[in-house]
N, C-alpha and C. Protein backbone atom coordinates (compact mmCIF):
# COMPACT_ATOMS: atom_id res chain seq x y z
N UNK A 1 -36.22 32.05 27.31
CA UNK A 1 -34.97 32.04 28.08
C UNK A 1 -35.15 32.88 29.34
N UNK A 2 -34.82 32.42 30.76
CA UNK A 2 -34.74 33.09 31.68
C UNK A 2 -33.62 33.48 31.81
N UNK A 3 -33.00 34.52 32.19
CA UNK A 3 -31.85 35.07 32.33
C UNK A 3 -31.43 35.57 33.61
N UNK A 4 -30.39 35.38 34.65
CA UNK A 4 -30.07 35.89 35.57
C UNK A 4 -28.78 36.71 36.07
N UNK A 5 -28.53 37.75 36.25
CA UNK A 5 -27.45 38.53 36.23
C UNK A 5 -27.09 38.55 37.84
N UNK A 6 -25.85 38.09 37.66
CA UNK A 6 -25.38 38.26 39.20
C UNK A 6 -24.44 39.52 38.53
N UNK A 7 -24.14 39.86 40.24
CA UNK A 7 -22.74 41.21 40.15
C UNK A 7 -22.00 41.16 41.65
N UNK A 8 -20.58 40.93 41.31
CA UNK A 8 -19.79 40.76 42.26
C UNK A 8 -19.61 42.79 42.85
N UNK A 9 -19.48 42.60 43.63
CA UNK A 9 -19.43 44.69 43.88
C UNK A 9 -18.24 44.24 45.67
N UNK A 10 -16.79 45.14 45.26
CA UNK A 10 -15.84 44.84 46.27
C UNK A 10 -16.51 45.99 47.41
N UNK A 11 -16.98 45.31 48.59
CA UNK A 11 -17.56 46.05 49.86
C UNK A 11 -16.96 47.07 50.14
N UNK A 12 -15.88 47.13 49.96
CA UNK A 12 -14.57 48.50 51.00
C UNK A 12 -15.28 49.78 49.92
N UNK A 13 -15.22 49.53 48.55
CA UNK A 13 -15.52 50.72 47.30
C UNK A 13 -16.65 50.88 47.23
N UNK A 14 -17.17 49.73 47.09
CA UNK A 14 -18.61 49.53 46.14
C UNK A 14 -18.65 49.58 44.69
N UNK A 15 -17.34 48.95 44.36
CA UNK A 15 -16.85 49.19 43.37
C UNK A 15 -17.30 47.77 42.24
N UNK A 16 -18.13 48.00 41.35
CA UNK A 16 -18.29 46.42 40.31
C UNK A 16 -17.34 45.78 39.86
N UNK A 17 -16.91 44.36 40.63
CA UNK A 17 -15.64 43.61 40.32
C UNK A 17 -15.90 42.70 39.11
N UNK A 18 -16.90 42.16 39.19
CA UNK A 18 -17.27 40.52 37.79
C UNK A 18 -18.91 41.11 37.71
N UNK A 19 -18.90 40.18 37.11
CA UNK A 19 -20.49 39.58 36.58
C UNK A 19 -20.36 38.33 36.30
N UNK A 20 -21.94 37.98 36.22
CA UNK A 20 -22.01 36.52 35.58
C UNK A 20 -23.54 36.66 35.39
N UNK A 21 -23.82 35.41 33.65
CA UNK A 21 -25.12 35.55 33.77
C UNK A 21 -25.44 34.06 33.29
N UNK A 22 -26.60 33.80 34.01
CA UNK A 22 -27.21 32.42 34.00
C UNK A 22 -28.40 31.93 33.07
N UNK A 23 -28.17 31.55 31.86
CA UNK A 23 -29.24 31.39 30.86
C UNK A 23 -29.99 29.91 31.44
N UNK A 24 -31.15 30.14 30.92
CA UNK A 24 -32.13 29.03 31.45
C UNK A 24 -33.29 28.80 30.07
N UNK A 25 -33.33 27.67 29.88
CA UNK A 25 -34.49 27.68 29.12
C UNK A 25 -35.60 26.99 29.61
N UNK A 26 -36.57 27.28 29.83
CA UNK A 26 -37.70 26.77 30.88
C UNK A 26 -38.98 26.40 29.73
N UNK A 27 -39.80 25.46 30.13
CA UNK A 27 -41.10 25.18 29.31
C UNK A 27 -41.97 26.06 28.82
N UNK A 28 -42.83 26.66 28.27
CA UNK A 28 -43.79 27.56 27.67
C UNK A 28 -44.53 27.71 28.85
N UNK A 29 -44.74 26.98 29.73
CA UNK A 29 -45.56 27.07 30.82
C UNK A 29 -44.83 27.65 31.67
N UNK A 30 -43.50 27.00 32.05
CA UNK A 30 -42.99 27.37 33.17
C UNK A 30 -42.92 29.02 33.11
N UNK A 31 -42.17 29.46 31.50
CA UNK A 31 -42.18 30.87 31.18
C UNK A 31 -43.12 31.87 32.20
N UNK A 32 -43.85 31.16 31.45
CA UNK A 32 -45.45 32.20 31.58
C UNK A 32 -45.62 32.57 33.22
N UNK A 33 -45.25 31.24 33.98
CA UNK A 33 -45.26 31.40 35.14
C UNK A 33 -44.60 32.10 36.06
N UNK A 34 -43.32 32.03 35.40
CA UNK A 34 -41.74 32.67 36.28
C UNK A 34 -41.91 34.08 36.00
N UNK A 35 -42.73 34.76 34.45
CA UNK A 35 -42.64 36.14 34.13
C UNK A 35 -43.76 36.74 35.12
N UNK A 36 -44.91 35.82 35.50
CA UNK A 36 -45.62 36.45 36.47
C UNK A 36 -45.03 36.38 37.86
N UNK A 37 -44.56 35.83 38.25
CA UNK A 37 -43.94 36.00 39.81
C UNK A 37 -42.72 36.63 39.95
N UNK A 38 -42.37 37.01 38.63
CA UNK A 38 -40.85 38.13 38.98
C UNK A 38 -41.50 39.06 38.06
N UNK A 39 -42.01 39.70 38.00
CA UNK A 39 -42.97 40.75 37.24
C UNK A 39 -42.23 41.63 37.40
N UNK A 40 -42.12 42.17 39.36
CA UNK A 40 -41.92 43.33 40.30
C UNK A 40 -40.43 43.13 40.02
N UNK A 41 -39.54 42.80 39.42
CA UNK A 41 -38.15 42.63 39.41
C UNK A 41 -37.48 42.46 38.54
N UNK A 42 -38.29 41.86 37.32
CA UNK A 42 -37.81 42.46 36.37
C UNK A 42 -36.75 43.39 35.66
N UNK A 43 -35.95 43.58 34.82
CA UNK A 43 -34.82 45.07 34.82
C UNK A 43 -34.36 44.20 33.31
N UNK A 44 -34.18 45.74 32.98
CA UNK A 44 -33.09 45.23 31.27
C UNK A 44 -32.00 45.11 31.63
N UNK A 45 -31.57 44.46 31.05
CA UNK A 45 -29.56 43.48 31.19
C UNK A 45 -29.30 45.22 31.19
N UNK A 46 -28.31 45.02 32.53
CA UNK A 46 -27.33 46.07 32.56
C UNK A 46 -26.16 46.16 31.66
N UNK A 47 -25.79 47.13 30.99
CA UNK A 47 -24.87 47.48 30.23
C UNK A 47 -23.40 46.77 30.74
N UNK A 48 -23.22 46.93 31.78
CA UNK A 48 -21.89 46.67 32.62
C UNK A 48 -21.54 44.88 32.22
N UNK A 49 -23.18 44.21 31.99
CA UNK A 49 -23.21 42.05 31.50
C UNK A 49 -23.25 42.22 30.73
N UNK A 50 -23.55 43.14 29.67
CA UNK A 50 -23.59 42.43 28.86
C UNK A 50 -22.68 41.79 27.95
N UNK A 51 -22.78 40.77 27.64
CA UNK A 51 -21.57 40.34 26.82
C UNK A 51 -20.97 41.02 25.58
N UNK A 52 -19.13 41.09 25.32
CA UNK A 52 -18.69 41.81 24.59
C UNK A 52 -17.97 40.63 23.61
N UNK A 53 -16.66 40.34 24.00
CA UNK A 53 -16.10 39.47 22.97
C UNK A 53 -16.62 38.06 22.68
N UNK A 54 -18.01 37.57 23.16
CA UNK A 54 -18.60 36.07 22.88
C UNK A 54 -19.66 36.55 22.75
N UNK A 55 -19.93 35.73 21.57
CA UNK A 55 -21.28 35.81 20.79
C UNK A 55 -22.48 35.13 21.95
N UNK A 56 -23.37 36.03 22.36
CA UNK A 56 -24.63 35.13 22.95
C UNK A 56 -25.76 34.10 22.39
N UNK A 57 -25.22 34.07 21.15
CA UNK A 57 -25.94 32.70 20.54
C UNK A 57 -25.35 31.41 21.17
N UNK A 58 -26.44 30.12 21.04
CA UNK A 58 -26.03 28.70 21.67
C UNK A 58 -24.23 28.60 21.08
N UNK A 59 -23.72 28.08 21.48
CA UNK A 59 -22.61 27.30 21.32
C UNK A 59 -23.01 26.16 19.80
N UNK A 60 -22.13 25.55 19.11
CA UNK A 60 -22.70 24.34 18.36
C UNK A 60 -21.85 23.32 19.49
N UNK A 61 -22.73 22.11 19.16
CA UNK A 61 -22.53 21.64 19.76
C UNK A 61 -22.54 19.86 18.72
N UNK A 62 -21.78 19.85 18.05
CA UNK A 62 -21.59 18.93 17.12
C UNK A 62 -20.07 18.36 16.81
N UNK A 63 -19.47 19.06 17.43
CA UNK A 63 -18.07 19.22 16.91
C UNK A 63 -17.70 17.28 17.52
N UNK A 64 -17.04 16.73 16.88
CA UNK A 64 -16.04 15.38 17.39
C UNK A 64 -14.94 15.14 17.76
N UNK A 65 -14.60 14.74 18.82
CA UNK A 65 -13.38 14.71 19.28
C UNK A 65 -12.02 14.71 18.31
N UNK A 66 -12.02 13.44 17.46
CA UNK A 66 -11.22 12.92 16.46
C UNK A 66 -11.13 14.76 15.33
N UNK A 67 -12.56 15.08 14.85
CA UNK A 67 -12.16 16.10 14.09
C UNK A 67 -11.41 17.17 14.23
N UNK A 68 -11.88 17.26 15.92
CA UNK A 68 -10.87 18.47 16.55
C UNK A 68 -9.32 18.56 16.34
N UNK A 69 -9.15 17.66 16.60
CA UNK A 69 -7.49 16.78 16.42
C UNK A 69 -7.29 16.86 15.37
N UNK A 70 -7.93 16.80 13.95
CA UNK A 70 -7.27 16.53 12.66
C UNK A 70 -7.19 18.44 12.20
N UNK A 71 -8.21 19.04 13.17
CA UNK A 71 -8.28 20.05 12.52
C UNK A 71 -7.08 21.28 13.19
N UNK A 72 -6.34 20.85 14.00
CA UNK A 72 -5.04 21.28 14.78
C UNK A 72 -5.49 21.83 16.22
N UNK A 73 -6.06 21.38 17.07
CA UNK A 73 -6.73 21.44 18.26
C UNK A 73 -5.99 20.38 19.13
N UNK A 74 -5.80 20.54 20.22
CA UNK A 74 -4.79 19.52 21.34
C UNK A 74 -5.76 19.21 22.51
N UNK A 75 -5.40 17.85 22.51
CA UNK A 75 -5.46 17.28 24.12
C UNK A 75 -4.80 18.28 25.09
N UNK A 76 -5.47 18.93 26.14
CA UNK A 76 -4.51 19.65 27.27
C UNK A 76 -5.14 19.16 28.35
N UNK A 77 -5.72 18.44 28.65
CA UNK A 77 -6.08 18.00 30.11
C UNK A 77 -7.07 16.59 29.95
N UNK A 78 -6.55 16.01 31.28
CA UNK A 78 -7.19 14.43 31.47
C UNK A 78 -7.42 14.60 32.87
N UNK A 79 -8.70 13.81 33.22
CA UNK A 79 -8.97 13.70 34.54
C UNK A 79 -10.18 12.89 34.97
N UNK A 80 -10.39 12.68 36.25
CA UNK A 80 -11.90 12.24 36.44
C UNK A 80 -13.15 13.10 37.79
N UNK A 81 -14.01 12.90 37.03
CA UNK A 81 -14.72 13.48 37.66
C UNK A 81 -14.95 12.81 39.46
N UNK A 82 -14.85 13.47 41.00
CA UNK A 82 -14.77 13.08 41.87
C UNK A 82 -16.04 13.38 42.41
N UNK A 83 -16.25 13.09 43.53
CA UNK A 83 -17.22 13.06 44.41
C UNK A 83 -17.92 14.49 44.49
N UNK A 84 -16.45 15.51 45.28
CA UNK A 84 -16.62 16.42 45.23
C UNK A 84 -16.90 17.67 44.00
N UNK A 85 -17.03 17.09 42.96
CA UNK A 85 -17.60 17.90 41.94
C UNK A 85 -18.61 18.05 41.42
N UNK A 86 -19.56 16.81 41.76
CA UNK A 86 -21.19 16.75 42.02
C UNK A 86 -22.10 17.41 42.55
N UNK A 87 -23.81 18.12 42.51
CA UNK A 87 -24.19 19.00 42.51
C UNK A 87 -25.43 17.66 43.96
N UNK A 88 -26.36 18.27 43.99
CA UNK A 88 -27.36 17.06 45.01
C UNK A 88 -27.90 16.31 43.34
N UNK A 89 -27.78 16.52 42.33
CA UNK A 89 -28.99 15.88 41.20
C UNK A 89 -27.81 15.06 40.76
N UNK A 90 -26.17 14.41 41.00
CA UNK A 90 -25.55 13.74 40.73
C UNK A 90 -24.86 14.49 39.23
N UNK A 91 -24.87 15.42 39.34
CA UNK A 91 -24.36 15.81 37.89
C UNK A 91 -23.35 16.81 38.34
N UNK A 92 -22.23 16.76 37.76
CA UNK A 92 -20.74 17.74 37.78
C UNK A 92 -21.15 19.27 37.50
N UNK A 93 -20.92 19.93 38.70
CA UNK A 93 -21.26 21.43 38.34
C UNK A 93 -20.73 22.58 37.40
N UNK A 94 -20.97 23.79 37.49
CA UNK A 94 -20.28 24.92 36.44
C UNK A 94 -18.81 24.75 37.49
N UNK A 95 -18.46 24.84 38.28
CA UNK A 95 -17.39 25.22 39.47
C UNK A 95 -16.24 24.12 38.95
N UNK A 96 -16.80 22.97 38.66
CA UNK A 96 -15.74 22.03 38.40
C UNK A 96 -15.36 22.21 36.92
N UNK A 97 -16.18 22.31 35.88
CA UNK A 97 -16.39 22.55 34.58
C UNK A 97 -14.81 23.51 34.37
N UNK A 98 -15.31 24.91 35.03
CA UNK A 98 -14.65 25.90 34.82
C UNK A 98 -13.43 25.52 35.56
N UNK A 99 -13.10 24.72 36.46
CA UNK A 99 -11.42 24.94 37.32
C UNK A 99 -10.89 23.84 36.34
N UNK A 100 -11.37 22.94 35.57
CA UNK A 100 -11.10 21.95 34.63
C UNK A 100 -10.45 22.75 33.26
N UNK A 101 -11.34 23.36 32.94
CA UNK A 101 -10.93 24.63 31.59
C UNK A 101 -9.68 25.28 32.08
N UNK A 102 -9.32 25.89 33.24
CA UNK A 102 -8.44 26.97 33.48
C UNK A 102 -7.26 25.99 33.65
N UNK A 103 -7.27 24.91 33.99
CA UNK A 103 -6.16 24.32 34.28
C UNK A 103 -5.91 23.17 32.68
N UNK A 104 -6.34 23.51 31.39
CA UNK A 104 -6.04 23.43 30.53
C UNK A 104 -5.41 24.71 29.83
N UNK A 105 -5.79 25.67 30.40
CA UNK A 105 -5.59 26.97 29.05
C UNK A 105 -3.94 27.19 28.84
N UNK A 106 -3.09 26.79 30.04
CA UNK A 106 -1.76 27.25 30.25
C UNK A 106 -1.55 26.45 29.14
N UNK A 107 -1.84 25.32 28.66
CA UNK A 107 -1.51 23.91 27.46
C UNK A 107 -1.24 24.99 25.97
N UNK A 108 -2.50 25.69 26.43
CA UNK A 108 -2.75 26.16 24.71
C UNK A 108 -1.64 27.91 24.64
N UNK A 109 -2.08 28.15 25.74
CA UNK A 109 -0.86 29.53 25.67
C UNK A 109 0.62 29.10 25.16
N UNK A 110 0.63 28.22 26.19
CA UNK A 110 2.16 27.34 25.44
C UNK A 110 2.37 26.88 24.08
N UNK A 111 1.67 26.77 23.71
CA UNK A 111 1.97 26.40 22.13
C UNK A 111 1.55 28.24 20.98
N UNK A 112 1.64 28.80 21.69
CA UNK A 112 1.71 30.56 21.24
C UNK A 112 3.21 31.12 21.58
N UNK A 113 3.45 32.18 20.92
CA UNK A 113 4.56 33.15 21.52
C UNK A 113 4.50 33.58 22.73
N UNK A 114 3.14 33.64 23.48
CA UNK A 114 3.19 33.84 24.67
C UNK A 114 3.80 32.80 25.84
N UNK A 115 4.95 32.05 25.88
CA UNK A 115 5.60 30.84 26.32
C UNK A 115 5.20 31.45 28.17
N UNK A 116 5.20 30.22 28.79
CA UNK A 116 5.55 30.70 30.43
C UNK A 116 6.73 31.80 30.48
N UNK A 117 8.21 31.53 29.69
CA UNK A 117 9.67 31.81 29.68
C UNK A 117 9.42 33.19 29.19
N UNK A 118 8.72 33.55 28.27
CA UNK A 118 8.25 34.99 27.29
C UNK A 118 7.40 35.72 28.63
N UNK A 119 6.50 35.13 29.27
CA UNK A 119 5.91 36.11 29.99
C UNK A 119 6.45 36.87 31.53
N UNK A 120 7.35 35.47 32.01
CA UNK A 120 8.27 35.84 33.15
C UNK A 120 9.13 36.00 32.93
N UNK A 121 9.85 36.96 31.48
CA UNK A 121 10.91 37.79 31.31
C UNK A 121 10.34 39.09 31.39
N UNK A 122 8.90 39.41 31.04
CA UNK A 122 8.47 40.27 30.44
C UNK A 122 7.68 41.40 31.85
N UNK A 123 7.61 40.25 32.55
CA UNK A 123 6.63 40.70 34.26
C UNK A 123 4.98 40.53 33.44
N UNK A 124 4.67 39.64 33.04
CA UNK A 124 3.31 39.55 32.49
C UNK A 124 2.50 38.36 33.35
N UNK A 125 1.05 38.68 32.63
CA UNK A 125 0.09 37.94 33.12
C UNK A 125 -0.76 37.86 32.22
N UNK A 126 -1.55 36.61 32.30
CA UNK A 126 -2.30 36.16 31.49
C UNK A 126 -4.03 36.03 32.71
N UNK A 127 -4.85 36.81 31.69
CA UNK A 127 -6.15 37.00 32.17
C UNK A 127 -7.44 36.62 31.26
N UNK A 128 -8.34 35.94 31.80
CA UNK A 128 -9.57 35.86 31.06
C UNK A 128 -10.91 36.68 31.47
N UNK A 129 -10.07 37.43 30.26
CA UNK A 129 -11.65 38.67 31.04
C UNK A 129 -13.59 38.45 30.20
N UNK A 130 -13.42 37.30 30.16
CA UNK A 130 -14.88 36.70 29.39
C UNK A 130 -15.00 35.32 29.14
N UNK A 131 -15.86 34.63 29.69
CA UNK A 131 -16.54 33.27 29.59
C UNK A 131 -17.45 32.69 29.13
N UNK A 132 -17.88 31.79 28.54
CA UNK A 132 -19.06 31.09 28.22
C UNK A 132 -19.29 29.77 28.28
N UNK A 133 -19.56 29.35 29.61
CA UNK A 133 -19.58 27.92 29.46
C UNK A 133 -21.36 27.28 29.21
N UNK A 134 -21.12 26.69 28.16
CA UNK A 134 -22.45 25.99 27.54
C UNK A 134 -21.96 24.31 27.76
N UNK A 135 -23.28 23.85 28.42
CA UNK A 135 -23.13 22.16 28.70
C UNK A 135 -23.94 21.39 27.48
N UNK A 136 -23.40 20.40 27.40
CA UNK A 136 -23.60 19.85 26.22
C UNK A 136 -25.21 18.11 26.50
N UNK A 137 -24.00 17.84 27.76
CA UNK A 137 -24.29 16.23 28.34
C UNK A 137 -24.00 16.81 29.51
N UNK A 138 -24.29 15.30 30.35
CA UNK A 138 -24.00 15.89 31.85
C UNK A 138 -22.83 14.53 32.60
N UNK A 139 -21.79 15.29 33.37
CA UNK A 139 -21.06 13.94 33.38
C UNK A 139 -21.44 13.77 35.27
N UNK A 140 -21.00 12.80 35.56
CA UNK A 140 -21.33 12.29 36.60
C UNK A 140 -19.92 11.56 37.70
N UNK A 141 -20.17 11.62 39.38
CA UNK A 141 -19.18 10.97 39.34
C UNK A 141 -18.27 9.87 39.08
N UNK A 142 -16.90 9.59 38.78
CA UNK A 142 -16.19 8.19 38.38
C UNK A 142 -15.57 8.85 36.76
N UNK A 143 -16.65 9.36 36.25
CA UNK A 143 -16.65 9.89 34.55
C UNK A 143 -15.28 10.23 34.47
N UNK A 144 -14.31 9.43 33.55
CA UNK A 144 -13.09 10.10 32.82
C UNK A 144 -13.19 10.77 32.33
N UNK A 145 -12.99 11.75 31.43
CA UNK A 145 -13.00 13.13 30.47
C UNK A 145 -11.27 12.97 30.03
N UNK A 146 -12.02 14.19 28.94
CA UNK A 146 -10.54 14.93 28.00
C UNK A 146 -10.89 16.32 27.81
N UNK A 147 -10.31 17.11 27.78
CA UNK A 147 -10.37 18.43 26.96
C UNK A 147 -9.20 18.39 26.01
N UNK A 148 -10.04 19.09 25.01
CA UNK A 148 -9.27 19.77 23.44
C UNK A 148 -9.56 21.06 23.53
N UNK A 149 -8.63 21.75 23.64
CA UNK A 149 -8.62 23.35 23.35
C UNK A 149 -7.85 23.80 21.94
N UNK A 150 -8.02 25.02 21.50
CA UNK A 150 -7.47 25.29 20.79
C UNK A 150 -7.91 27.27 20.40
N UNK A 151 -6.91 27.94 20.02
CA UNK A 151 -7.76 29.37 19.72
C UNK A 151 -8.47 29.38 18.56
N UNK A 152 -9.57 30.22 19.21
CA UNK A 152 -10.21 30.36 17.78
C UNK A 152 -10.41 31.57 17.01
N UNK A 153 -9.90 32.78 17.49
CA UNK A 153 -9.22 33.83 17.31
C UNK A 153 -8.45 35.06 17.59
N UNK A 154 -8.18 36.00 17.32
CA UNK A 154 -6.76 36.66 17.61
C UNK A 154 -6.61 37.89 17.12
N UNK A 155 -6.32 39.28 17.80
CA UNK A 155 -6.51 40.23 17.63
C UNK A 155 -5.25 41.62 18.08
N UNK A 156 -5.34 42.55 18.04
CA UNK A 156 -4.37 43.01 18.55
C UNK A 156 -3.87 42.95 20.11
N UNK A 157 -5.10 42.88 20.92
CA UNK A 157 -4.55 42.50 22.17
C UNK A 157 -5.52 41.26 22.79
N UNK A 158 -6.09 40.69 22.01
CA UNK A 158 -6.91 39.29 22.94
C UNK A 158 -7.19 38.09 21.93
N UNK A 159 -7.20 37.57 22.83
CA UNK A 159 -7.17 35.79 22.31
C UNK A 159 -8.21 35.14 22.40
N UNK A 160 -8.99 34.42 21.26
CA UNK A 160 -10.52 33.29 21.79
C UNK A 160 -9.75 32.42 21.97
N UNK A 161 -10.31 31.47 23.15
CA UNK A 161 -9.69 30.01 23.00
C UNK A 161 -11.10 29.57 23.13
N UNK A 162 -11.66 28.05 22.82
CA UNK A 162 -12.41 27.37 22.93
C UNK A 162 -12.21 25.88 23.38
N UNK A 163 -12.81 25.73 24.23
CA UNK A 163 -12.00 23.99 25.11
C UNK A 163 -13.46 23.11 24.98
N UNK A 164 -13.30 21.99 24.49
CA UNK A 164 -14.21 21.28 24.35
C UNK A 164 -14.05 19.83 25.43
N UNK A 165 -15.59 19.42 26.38
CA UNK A 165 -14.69 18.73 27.06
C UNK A 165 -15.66 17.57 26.63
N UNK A 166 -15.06 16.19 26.90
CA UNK A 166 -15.67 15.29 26.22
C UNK A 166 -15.38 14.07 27.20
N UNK A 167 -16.61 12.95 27.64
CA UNK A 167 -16.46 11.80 28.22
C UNK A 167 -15.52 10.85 27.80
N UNK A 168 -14.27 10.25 28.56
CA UNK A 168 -13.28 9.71 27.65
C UNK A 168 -14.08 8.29 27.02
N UNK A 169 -14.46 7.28 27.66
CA UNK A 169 -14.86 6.24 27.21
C UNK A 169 -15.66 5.97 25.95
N UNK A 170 -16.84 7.34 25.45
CA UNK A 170 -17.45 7.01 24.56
C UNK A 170 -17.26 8.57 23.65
N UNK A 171 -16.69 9.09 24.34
CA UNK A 171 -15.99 10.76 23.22
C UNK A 171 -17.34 11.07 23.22
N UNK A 172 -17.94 11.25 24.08
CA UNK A 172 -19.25 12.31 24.08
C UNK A 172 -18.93 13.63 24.71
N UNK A 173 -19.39 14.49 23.73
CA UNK A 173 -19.30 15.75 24.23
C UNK A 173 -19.71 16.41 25.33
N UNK A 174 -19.20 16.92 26.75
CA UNK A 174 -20.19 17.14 27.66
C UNK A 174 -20.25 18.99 27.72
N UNK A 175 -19.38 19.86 28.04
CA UNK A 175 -19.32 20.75 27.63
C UNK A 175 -18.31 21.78 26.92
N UNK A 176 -18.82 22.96 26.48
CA UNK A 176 -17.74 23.86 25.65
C UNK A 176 -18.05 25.06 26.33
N UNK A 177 -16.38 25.75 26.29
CA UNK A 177 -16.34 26.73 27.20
C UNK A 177 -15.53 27.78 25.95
N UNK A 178 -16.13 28.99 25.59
CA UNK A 178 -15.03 29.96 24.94
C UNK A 178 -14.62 31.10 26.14
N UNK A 179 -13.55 31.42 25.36
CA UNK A 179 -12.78 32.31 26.45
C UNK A 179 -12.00 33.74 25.93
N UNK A 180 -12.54 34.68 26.36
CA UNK A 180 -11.33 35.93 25.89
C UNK A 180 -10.64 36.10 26.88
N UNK A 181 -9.18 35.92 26.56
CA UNK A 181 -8.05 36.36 27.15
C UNK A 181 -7.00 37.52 26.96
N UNK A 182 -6.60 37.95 27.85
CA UNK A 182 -5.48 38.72 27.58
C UNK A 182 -4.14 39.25 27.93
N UNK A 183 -3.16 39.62 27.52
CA UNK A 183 -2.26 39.44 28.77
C UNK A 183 -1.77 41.22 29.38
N UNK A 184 -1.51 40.89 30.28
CA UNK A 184 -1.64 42.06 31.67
C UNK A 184 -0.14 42.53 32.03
N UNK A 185 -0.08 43.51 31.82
CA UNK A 185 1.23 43.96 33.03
C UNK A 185 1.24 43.93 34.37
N UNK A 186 1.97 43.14 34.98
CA UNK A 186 1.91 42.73 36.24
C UNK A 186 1.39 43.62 37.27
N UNK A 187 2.93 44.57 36.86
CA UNK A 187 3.07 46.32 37.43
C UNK A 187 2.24 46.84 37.24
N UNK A 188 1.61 47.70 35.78
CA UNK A 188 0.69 48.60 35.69
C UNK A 188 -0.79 47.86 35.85
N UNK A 189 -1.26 46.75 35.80
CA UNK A 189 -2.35 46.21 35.90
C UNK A 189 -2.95 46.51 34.75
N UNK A 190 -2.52 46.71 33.52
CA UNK A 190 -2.86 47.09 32.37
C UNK A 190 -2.35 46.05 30.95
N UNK A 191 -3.35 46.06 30.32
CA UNK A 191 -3.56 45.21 29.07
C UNK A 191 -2.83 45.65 28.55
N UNK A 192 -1.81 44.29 27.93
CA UNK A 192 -0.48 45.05 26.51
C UNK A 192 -1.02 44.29 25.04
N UNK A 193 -0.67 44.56 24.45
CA UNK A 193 -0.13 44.17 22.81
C UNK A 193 0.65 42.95 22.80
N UNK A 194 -0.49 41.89 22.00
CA UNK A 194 0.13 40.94 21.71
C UNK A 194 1.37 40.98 21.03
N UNK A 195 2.68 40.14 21.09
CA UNK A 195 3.77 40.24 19.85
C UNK A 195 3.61 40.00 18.80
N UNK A 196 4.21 40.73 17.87
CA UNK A 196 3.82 41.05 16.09
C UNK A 196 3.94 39.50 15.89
N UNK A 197 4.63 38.51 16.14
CA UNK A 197 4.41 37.21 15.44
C UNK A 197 3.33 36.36 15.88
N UNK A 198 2.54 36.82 17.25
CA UNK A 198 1.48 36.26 17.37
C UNK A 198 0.20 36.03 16.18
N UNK A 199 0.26 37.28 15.70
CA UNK A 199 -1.00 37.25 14.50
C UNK A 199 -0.28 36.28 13.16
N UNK A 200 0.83 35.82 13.47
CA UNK A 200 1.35 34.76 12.62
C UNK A 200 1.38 33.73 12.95
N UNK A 201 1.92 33.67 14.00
CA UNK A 201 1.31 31.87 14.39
C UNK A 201 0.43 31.19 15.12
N UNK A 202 -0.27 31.93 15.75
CA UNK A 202 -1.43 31.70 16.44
C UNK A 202 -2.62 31.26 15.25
N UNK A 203 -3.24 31.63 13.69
CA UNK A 203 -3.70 31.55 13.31
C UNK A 203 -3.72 30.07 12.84
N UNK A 204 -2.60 29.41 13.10
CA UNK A 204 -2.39 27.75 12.27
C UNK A 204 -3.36 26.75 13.16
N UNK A 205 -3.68 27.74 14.56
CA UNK A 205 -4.33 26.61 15.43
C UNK A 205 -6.08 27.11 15.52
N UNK A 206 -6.24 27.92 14.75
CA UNK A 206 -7.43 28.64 14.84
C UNK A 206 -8.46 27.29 14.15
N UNK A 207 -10.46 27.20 14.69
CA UNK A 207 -10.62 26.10 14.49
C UNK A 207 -11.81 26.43 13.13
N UNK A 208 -12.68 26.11 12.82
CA UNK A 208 -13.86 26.16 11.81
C UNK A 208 -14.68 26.36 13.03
């Protein structure tokens, strides 16, 4: 596995805003090759990437559309893949992947105590402070799709969701994205406490 750590750092502070890291799996050869020409550059994963609430093992990648659904998981988004979401190799990038996921997640919050109506009484916000998007297939432009999201677990103050997105015509899986979320005080910019009935009903949609 090649691994690449980016780091967003806000210019005015110099202050570390994000991360992101780019797994690669390259040939036995290629390995051998890439470890000799980045020798001089080399560095151990900084503490600041490394991942906390998602497991860095592969994703599975078996799951079926239909099972998702029987197993209490929802349709939250339909669409097609456009021109502009294509990379030069004809294949739909991480950029589209991910604005596809985010504009499902409001689907699945909604069906939680956390309602739109619950959070803009409350002055709240909803944040995803952790990602993992693993590709499955590769979709291309014209490609219909679906996503099924659903949480997959739940804690005192954060939420997994997992969105599976799938080619509509033949329900092939193309990718899965998990997500820790959480929700924010507008004002203090600070993480609150889920509501006590969350750890009650949030669990009915939790997946295998």
């Amino acid at each position: 596995m090649l691994t690449v750590v980016h780091e967003m750092h806000n210019t005015s502070t110099g202050e570390l805003s994000a991360t992101a890291i780019d797994g690669y799996e390259p040939s036995s050869v290629s390995a051998k090759i890439l470890r000799s020409r980045f020798k001089n550059v080399l560095s151990p994963m900084p503490d600041e990437a490394s991942p906390r609430g998602i497991s860095t093992s592969p994703t599975g990648s078996r799951a079926a559309l239909d099972g998702l659904l029987a197993a209490g998981a929802e349709i939250c988004f339909r669409g097609t893949v456009l021109p502009r979401h294509v990379c030069s190799d004809g294949r739909a990038d991480d950029g589209f992947a991910l604005s596809v996921f985010t504009d499902a997640v409001p689907h699945v919050w909604q069906k939680t105590p956390m309602t739109h109506a619950y959070m803009s009484e409350r002055n709240l916000g909803r944040v995803a402070v952790e990602m993992k998007l693993t590709w499955v297939s590769p979709l291309k432009s014209g490609d219909m799709f679906v996503i099924v999201s659903a949480p997959t677990s739940v804690n005192s103050k954060t939420m997994n969701i997992r969105h599976h997105l799938y080619e509509s015509q033949t329900k092939r899986l193309s990718a899965i994205c998990d997500v820790v979320a959480l929700v924010m005080d507008l004002e203090t910019r600070k993480s609150v406490a889920l509501p006590e009935e969350a750890a009650k009903r949030i669990p009915r949609l939790i997946l295998d």
